[in-house]
Protein backbone atom coordinates (compact mmCIF):
# COMPACT_ATOMS: atom_id res chain seq x y z
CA UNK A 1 0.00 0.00 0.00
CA UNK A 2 1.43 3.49 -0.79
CA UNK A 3 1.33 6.53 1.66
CA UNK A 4 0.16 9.39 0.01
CA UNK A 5 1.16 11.41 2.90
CA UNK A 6 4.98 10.76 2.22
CA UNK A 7 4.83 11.26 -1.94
CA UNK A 8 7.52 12.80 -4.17
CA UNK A 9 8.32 13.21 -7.54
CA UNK A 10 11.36 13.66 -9.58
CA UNK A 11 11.16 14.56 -13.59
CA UNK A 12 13.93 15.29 -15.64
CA UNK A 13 14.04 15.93 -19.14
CA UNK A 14 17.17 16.54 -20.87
CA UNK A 15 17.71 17.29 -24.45
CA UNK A 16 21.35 17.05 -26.23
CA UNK A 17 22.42 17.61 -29.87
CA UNK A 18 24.60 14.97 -31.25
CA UNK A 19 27.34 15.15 -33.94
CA UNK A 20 25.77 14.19 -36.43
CA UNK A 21 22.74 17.01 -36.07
CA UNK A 22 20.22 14.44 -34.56
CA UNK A 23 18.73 15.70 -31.17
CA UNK A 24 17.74 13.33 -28.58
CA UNK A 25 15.29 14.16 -25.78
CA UNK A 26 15.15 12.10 -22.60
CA UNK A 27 12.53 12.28 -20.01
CA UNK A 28 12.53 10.72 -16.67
CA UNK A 29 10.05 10.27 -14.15
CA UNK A 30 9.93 8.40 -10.78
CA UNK A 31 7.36 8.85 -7.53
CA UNK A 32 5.93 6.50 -5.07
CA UNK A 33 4.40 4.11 -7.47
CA UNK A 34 6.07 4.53 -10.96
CA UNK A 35 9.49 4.62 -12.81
CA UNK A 36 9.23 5.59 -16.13
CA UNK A 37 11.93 6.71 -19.04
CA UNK A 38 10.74 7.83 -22.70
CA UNK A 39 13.55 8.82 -25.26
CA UNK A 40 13.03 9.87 -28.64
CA UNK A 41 15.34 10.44 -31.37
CA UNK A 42 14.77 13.85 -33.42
CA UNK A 43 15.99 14.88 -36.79
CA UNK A 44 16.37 18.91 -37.30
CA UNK A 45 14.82 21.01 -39.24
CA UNK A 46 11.57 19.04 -39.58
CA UNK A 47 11.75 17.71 -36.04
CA UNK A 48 10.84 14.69 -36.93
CA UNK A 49 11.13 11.69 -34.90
CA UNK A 50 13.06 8.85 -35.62
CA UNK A 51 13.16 6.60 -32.90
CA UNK A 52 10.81 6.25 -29.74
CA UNK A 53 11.67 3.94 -26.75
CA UNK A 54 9.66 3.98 -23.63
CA UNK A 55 10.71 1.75 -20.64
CA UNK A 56 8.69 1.58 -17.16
CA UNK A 57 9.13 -0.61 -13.79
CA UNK A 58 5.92 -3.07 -13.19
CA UNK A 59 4.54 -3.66 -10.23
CA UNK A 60 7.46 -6.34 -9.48
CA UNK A 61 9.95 -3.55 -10.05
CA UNK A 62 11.12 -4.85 -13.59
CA UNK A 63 11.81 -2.85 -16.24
CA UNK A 64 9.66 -3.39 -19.33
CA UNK A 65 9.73 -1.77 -22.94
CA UNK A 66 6.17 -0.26 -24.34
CA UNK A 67 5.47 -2.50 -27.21
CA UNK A 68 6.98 -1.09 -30.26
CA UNK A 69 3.76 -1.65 -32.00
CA UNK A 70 1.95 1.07 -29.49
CA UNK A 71 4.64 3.81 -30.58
CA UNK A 72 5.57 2.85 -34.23
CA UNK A 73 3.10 5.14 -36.05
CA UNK A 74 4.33 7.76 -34.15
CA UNK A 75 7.72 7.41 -35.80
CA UNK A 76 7.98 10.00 -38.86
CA UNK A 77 5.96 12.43 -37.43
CA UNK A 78 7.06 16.21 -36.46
CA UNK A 79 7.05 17.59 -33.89
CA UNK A 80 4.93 20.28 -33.92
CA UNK A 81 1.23 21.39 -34.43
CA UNK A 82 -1.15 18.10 -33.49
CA UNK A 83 1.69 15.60 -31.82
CA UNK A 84 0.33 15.62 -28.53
CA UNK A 85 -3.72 14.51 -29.84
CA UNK A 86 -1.17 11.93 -32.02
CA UNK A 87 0.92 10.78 -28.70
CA UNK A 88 -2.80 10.68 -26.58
CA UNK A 89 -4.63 8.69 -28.92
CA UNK A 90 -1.74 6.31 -29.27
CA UNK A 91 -0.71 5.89 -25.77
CA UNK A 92 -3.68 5.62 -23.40
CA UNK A 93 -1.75 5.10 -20.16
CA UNK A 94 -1.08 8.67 -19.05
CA UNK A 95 1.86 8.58 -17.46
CA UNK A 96 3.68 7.20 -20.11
CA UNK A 97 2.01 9.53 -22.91
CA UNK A 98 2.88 11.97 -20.74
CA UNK A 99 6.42 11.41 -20.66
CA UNK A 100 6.56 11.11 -24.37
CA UNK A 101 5.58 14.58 -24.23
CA UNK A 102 7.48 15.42 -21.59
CA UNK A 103 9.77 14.75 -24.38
CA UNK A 104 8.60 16.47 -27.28
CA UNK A 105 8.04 20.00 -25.28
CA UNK A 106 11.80 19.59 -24.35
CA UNK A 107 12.53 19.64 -28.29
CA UNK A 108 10.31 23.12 -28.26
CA UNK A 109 12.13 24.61 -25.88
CA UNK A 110 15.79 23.65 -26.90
CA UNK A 111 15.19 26.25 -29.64
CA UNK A 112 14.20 28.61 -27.22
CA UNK A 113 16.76 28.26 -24.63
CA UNK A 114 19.23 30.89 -27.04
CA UNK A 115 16.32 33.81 -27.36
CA UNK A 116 15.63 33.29 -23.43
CA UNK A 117 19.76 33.77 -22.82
CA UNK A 118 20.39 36.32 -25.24
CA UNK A 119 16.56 38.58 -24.35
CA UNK A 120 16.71 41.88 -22.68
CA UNK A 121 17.12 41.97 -18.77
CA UNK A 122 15.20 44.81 -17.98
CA UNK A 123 15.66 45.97 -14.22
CA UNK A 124 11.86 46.79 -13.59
CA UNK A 125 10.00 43.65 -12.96
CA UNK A 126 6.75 45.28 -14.69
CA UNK A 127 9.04 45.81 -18.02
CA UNK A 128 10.24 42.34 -17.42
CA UNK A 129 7.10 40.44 -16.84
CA UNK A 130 5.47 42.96 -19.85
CA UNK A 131 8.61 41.42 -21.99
CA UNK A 132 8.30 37.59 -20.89
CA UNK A 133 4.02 38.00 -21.20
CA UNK A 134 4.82 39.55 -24.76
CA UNK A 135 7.26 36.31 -25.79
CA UNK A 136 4.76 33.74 -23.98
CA UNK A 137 1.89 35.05 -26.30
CA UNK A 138 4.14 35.07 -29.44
CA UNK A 139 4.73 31.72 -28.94
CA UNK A 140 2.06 29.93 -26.93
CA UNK A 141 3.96 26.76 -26.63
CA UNK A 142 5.81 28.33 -23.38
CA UNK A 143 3.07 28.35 -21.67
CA UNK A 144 3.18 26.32 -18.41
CA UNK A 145 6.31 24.43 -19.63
CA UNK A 146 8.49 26.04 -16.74
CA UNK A 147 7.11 27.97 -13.32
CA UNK A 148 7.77 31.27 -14.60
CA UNK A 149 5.12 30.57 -17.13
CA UNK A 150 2.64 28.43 -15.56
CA UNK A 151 -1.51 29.34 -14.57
CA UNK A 152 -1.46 31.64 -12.09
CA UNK A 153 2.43 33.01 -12.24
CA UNK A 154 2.67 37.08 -12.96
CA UNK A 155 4.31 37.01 -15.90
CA UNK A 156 0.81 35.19 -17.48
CA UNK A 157 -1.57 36.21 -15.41
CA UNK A 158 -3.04 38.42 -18.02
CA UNK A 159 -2.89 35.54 -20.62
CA UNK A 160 -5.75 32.90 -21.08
CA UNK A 161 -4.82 30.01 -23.46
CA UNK A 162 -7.42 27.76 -25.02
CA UNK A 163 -7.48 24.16 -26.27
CA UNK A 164 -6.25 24.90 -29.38
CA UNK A 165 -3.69 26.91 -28.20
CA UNK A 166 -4.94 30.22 -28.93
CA UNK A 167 -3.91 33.18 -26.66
CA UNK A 168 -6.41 35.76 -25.68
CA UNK A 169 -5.57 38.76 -22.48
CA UNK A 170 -7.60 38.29 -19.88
């Protein structure tokens, strides 16, 4: 039986370019009662994905490899407008479709990472949060992939986005 009062959570994801151009996104998860790692192999400029492999621990603590069956069809798809409805309604179990996406938004925001590093620091925090607000709207996909741009944070407090990712000021 698991104690919810004692629960934690770790997730990583890490992204890294290789040599040869590919990019390969990794994204861990382990709490209380689940272990799971989804990597995914990812050609630039298309983004699309060339290898999947998602292992998680079973109730007996082994590891075991999501059928390659379950995640084939998502192979040669981009990421990019649609792939999470695509991951979803291939991968029922959440956790591990969520992972899998885990890994895909890591892939979106590698290509940020430079504009975030290299963006104005203004030394007001209302020009600051007016500046981050401004880049979270031009490019939706930020939002609530980190803190700073989760429901509820200042910087998008002003921001509602829908469904289908559309961004309208509160």
């Amino acid at each position: 039986m698991y104690h919810i009062l004692r629960f934690s959570r770790i997730r990583h994801t890490k992204v890294e370019e290789h040599e040869n151009g590919m990019l390969s996104s990794v994204c861990y998860l382990k709490d209380n009662v689940q272990e799971i790692e989804a990597k995914i192999l990812v050609e630039p400029p298309d983004l699309e994905i060339k290898s999947i492999d998602i292992m998680y621990r079973d109730s007996k603590g082994r590891w075991q490899k999501v059928e390659e069956k379950r995640v084939c069809s998502l192979i040669r798809s981009r990421i990019g407008p649609g792939i999470f409805k695509m991951i979803k309604s291939h991968i029922q179990d959440f956790q591990l479709a969520f992972a899998l996406e885990e890994c895909c938004r890591g892939v979106i925001l590698s290509f940020t990472k430079q504009d975030l590093l290299s963006s104005p620091r203004p030394e007001d925090d209302e020009e600051a949060i007016k500046y981050y607000a401004e880049m979270v709207k031009e490019n939706v996909r930020l939002y609530g992939r980190c803190a700073a741009f989760s429901k509820g944070s200042r910087i998008v407090k002003e921001i509602e986005v829908t469904e289908d990712a559309q961004v309208y000021e509160k």
